[in-house]
Protein backbone atom coordinates (compact mmCIF):
# COMPACT_ATOMS: atom_id res chain seq x y z
CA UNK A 1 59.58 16.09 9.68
CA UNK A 2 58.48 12.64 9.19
CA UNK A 3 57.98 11.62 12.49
CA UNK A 4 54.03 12.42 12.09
CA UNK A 5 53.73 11.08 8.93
CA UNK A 6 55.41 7.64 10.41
CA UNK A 7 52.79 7.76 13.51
CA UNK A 8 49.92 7.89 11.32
CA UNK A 9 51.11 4.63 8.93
CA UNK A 10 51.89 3.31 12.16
CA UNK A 11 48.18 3.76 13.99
CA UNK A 12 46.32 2.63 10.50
CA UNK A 13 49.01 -0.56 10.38
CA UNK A 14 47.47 -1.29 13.91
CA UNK A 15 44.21 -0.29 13.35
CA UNK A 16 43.74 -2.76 10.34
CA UNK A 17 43.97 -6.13 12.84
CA UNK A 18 42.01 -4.54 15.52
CA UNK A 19 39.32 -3.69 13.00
CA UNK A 20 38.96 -7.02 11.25
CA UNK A 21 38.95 -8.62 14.97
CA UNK A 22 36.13 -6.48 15.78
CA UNK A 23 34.24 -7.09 12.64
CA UNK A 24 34.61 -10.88 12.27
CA UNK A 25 32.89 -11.37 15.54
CA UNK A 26 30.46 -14.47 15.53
CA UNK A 27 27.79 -12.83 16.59
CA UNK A 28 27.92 -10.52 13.75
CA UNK A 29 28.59 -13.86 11.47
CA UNK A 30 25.03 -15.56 12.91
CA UNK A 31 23.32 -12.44 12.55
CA UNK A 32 23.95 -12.13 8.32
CA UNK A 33 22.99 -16.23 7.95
CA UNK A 34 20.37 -14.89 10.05
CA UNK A 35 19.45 -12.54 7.27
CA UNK A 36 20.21 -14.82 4.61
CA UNK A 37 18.44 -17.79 5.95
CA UNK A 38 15.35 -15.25 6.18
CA UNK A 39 15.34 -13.45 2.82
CA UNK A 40 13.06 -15.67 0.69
CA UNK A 41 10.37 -15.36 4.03
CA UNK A 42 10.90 -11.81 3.35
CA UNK A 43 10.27 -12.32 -0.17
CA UNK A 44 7.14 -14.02 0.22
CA UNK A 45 5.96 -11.71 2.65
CA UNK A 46 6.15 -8.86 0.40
CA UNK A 47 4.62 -11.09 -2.25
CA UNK A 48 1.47 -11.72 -0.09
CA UNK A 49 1.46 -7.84 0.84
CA UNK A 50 1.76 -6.90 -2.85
CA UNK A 51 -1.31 -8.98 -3.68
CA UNK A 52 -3.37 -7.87 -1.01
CA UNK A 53 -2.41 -4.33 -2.03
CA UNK A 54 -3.72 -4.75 -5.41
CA UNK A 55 -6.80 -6.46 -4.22
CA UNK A 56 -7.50 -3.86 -1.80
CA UNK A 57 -7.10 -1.38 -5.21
CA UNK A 58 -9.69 -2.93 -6.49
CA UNK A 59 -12.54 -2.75 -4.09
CA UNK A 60 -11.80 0.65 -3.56
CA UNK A 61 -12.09 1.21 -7.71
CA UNK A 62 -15.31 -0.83 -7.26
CA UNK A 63 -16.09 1.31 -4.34
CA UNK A 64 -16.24 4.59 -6.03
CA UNK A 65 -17.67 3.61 -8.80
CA UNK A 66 -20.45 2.33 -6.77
CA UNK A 67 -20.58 5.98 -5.33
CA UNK A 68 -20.82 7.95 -8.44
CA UNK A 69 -23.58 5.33 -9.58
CA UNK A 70 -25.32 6.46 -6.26
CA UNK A 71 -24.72 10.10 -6.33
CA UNK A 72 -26.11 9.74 -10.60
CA UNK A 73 -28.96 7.91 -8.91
CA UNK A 74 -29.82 10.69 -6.51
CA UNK A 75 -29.22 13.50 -8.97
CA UNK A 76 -31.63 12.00 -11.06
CA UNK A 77 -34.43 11.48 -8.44
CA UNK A 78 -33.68 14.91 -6.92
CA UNK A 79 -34.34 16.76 -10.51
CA UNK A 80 -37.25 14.23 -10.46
CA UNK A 81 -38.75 15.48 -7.30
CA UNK A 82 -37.90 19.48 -7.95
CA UNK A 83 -39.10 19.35 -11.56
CA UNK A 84 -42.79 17.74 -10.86
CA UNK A 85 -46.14 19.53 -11.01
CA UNK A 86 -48.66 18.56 -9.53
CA UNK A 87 -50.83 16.40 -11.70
CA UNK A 88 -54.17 15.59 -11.95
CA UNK A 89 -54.73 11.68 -10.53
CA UNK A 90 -55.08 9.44 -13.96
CA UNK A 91 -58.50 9.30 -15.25
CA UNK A 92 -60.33 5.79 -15.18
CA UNK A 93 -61.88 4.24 -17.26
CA UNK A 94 -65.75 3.16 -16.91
CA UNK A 95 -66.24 -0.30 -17.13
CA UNK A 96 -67.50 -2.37 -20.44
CA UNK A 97 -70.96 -1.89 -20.63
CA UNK A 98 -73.42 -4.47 -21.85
């Protein structure tokens, strides 16, 4: 009746060494200093891509502002050309005479 539980203490008391064996490998060690070594490059990186974000926000706010000044500009001239009659040319005026 206890035989199974006994086998599985048994298997997890042997499994503990063979997992910390297979987890302390060096390679595995180099590979997090990696990662460490390389964090603040990582930092600054997203630093510089956070500030180019923002500037790139910017010119696209200037951007469409730009565009609704241009599509203002062209309603405007639009109801300019659709709402003119034809005029008479400007009378002139006859010199000073003597």
């Amino acid at each position: 009746m206890l035989w199974p539980f006994g086998f599985a203490v048994l298997i997890l008391a042997l499994l503990i060494p063979i997992l910390v064996f297979a987890f302390d490998v060096p390679r595995l060690r180099k590979r997090a200093e990696d990662v460490e070594r390389l964090a603040p490059e990582w930092e600054r990186r997203l630093e510089e891509l956070t500030k180019r974000l923002t500037v790139l926000e910017d010119e696209v706010d200037d951007l469409a502002r730009g565009v609704d000044t241009l599509r203002d500009e062209t309603q405007f001239l639009q109801r300019l050309l659709e709402d003119s009659e034809p005029r008479e040319p400007p009378h002139r005026l006859a010199p000073p005479g003597p």
